[in-house]
Each structure stands twice: as structure tokens, then as C-alpha cells.
C-alpha atoms as a PDB file:
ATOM      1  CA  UNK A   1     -18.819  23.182   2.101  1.00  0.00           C
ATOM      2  CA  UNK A   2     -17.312  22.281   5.613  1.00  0.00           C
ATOM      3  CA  UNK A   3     -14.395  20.057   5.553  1.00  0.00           C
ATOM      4  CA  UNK A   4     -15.795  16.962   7.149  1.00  0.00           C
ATOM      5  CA  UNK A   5     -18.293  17.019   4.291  1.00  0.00           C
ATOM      6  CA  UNK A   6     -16.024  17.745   1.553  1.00  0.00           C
ATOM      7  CA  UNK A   7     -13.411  14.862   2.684  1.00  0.00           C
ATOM      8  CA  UNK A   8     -16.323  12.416   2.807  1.00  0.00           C
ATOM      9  CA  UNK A   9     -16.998  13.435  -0.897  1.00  0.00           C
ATOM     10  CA  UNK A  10     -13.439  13.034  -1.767  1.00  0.00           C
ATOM     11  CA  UNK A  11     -13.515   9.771  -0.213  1.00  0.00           C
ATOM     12  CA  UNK A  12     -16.827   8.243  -1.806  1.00  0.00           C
ATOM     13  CA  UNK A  13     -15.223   9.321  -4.854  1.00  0.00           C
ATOM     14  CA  UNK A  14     -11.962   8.027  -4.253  1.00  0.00           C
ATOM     15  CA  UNK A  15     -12.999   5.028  -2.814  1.00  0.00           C
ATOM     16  CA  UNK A  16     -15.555   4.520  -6.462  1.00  0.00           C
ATOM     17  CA  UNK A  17     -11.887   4.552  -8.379  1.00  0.00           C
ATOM     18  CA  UNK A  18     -10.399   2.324  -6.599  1.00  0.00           C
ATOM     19  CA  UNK A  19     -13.421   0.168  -7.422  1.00  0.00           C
ATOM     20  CA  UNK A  20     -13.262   0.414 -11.036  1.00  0.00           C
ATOM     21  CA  UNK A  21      -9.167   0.341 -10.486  1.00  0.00           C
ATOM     22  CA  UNK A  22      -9.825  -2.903  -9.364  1.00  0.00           C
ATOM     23  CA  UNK A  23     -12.356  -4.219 -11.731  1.00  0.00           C
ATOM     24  CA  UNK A  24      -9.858  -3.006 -14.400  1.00  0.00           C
ATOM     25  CA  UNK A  25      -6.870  -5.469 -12.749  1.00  0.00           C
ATOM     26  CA  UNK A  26      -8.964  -8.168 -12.438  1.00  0.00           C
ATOM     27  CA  UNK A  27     -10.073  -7.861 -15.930  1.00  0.00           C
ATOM     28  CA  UNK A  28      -6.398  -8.073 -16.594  1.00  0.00           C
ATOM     29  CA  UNK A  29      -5.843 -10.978 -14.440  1.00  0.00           C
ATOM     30  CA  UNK A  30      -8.308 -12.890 -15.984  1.00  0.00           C
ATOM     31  CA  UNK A  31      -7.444 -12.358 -19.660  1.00  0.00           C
ATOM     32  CA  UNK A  32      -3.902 -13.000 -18.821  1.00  0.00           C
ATOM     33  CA  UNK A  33      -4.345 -16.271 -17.065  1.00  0.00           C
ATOM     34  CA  UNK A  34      -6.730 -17.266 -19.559  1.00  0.00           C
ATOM     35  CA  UNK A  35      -3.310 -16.527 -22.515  1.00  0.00           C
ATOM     36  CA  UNK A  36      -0.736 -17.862 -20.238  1.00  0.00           C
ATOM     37  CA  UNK A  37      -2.885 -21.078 -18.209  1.00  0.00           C
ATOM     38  CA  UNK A  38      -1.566 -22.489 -15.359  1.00  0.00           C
ATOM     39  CA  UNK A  39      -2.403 -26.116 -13.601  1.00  0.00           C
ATOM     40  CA  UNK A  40      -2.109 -24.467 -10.258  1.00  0.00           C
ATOM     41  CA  UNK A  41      -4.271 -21.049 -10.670  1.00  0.00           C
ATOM     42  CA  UNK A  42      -7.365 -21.134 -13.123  1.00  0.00           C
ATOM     43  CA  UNK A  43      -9.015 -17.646 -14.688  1.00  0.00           C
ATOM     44  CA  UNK A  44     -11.707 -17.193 -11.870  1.00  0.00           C
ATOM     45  CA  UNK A  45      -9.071 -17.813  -8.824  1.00  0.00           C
ATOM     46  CA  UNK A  46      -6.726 -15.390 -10.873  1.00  0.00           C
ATOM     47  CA  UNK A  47      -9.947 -12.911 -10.873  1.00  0.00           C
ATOM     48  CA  UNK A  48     -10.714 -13.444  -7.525  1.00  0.00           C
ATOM     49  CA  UNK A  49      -7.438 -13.154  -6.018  1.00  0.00           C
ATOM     50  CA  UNK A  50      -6.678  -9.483  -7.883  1.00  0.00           C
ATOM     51  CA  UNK A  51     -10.367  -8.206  -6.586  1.00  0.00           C
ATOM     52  CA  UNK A  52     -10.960  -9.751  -3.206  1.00  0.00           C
ATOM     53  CA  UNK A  53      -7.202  -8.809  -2.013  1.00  0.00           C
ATOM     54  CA  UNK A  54      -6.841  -5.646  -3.851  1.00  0.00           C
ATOM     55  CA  UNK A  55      -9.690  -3.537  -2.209  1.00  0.00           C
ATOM     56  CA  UNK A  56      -9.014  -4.388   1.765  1.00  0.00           C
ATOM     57  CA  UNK A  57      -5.912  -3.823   1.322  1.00  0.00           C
ATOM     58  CA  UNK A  58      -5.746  -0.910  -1.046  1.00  0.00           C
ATOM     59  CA  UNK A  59      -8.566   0.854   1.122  1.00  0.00           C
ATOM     60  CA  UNK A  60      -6.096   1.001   4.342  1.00  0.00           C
ATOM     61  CA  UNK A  61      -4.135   3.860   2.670  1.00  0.00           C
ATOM     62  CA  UNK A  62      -6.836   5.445   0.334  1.00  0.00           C
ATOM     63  CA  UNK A  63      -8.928   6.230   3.421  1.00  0.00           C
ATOM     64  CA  UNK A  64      -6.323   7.163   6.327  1.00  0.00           C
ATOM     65  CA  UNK A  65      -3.517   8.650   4.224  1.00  0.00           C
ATOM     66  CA  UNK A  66      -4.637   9.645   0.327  1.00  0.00           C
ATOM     67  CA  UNK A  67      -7.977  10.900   0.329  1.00  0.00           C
ATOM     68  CA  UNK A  68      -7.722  13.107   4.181  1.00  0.00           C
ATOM     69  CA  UNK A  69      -4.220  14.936   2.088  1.00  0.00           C
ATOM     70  CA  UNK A  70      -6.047  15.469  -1.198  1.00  0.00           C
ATOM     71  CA  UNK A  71      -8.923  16.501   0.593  1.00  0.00           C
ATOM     72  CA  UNK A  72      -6.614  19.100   2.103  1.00  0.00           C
ATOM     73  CA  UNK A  73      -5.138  20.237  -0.422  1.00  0.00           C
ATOM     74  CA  UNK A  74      -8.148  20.625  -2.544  1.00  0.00           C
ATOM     75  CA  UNK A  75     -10.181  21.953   0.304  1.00  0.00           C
ATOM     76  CA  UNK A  76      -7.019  24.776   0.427  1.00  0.00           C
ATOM     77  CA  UNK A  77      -7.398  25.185  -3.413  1.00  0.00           C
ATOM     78  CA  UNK A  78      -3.996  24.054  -3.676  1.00  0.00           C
ATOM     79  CA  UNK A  79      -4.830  20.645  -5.567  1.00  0.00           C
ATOM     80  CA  UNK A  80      -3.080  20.387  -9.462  1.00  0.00           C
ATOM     81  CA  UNK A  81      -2.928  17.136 -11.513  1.00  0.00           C
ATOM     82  CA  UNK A  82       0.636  16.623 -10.377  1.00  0.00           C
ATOM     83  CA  UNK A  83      -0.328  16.978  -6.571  1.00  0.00           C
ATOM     84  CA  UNK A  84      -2.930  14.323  -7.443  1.00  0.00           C
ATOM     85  CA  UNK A  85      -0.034  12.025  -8.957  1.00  0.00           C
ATOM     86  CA  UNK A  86       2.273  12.590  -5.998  1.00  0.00           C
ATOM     87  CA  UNK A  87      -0.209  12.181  -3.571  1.00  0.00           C
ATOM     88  CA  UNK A  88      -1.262   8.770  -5.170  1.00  0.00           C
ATOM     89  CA  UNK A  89       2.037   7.407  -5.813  1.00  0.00           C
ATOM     90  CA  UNK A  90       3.658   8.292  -2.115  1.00  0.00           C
ATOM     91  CA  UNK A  91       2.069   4.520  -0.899  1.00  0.00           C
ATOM     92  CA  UNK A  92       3.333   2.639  -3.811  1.00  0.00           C
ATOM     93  CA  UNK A  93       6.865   4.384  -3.524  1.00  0.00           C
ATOM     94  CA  UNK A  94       7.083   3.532   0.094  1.00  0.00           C
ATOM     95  CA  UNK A  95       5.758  -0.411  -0.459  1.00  0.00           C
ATOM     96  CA  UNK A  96       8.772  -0.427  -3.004  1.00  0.00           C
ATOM     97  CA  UNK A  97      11.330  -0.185  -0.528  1.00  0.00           C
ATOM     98  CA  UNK A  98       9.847  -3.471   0.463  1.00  0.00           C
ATOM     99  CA  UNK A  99       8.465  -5.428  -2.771  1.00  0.00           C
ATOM    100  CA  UNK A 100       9.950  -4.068  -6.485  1.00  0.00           C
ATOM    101  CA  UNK A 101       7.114  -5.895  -8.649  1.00  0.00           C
ATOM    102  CA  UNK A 102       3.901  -5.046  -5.360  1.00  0.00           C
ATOM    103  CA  UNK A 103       5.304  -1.699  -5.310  1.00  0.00           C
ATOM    104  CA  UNK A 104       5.165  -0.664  -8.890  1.00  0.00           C
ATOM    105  CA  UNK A 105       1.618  -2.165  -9.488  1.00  0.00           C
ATOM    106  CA  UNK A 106       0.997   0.329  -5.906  1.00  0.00           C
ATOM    107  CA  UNK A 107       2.597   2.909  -7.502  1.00  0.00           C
ATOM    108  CA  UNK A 108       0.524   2.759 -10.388  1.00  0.00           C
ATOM    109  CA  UNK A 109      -2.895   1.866  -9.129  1.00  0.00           C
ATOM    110  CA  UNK A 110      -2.666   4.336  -6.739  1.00  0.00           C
ATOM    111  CA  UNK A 111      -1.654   7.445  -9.150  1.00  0.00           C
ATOM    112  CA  UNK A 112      -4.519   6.706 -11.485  1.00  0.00           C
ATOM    113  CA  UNK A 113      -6.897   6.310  -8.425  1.00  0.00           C
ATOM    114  CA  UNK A 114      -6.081   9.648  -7.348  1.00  0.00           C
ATOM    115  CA  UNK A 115      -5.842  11.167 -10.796  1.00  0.00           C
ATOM    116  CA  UNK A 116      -9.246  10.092 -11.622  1.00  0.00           C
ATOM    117  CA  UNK A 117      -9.986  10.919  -7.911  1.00  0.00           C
ATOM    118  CA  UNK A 118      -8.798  15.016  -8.798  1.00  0.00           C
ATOM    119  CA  UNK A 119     -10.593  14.664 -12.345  1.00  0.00           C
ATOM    120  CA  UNK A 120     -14.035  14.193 -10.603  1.00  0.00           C
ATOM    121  CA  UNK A 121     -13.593  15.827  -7.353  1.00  0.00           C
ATOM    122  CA  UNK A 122     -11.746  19.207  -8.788  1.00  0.00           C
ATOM    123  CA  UNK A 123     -14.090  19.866 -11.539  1.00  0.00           C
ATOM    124  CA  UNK A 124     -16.709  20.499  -9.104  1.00  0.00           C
ATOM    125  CA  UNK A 125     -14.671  22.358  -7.147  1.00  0.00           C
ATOM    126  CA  UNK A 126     -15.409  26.789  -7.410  1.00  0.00           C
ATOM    127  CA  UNK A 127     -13.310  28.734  -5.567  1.00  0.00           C
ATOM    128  CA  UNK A 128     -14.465  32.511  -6.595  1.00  0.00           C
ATOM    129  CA  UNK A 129     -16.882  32.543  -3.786  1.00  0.00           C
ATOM    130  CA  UNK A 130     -14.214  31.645  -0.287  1.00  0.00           C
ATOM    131  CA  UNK A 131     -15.874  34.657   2.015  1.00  0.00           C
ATOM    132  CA  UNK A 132     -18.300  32.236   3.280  1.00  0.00           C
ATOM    133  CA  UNK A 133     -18.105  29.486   1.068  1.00  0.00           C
ATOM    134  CA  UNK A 134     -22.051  29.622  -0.642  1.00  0.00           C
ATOM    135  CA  UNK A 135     -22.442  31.054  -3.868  1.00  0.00           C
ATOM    136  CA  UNK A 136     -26.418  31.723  -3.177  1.00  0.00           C
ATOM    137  CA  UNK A 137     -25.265  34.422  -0.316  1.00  0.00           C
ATOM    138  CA  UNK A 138     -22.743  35.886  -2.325  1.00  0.00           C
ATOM    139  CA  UNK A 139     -25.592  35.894  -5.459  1.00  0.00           C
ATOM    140  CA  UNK A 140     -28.038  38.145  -2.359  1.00  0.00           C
ATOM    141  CA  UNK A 141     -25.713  40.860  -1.701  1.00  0.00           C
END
């Protein structure tokens, strides 16, 4: 598979995650505002706020910065479940220097994105056939 093809896999994928990453938090949200009420912020505002602001801005580094270096390293057959953790977690580590509490929930969103990113995208992934990357021509010879 040609890179351009593969990292648009890898980021379908990763961007699916961060979907149901998000559906998960706002799940959260909403049970947690419904324990804990507050006169200012009902359930559904809780709920919205998590979903609506948690994809546009988790998308921003999932598309320019986590999925093209996964894809690399995957593409390279150099991608391992702790690659996928590092490679997820470098955003939220860097957002820490600036918010403790934003960065941590970063942190941790964006390892299990890109875990469950590397548990889809690398089990698909066969590299006993690299001379010219189709396993029907290597099946003809």
C-alpha cells in the first residue's frame, strides 16, 4: 500500500477513536453532573461542552502531528504498543507545561486514541511480503 493511502487509513481510523474517545467523556460528563448538580451547568450543557469542544480541538493534533508519525512508523514496520503510547501522549505532555488538570485529561485521551488507533491499524498490518508490497505478486512467482 503507498503511503498516502496507508496514512489516510491510519487517519480514518484514528480520527473513529477519537470519536468514541469522546462519546466516552461525554458519557462521563453527563453522569457526573447529573451526581454532583450544579445551578450554573445542567447534564446536557455538561454533555455538550465535553463533545462539541473536544473533537475540533482534539482533531488539530490527531491529524497534523499523531496520525502522519504513527503512520510512519507503522508504514516503516517500526510501530509497538509503547510507540503507540508515546506517540499519543507527546500532545498531552506538551499542553501540561501549560494546564496540569487539560493536560492530563490530553495525556490520557490521546494515549488511548492512539492505542486503540495501533490495535486496529497494526493488526492489519503484514510485513512478510516488503519487495513490492502485494502479496498476490509475491503468491505468482
Amino acid at each position: 500500500m503507498k503511503f498516502p493511502r496507508h496514512l489516510a487509513k491510519v487517519e480514518l481510523v484514528a480520527l473513529a477513536s477519537l470519536v468514541v474517545v469522546a462519546t466516552a467523556l461525554a458519557i462521563y460528563a453527563g453522569i457526573s453532573m447529573s451526581l454532583y448538580p450544579s445551578p450554573e451547568f445542567g447534564v446536557a450543557d455538561s454533555v455538550e461542552v465535553v463533545f462539541i469542544y473536544l473533537l475540533p480541538i482534539a482533531c488539530v493534533p490527531v491529524v497534523l502531528f499523531v496520525a502522519p508519525l504513527y503512520s510512519t512508523l507503522l508504514y516503516n514496520g517500526r510501530a509497538s504498543w509503547s510507540a503507540a503510547f508515546v506517540v499519543g501522549a507527546i500532545p498531552g505532555a506538551v499542553i501540561l507545561f501549560f494546564s496540569t488538570w487539560f493536560g492530563l485529561v490530553s495525556l490520557a485521551c490521546g494515549a488511548v486514541v492512539a492505542l486503540a488507533t495501533h490495535a486496529v491499524c497494526a493488526s492489519g498490518s503484514n510485513h512478510s511480503f516488503e519487495a513490492d508490497g502485494s502479496a498476490a505478486a509475491q503468491l505468482k512467482r
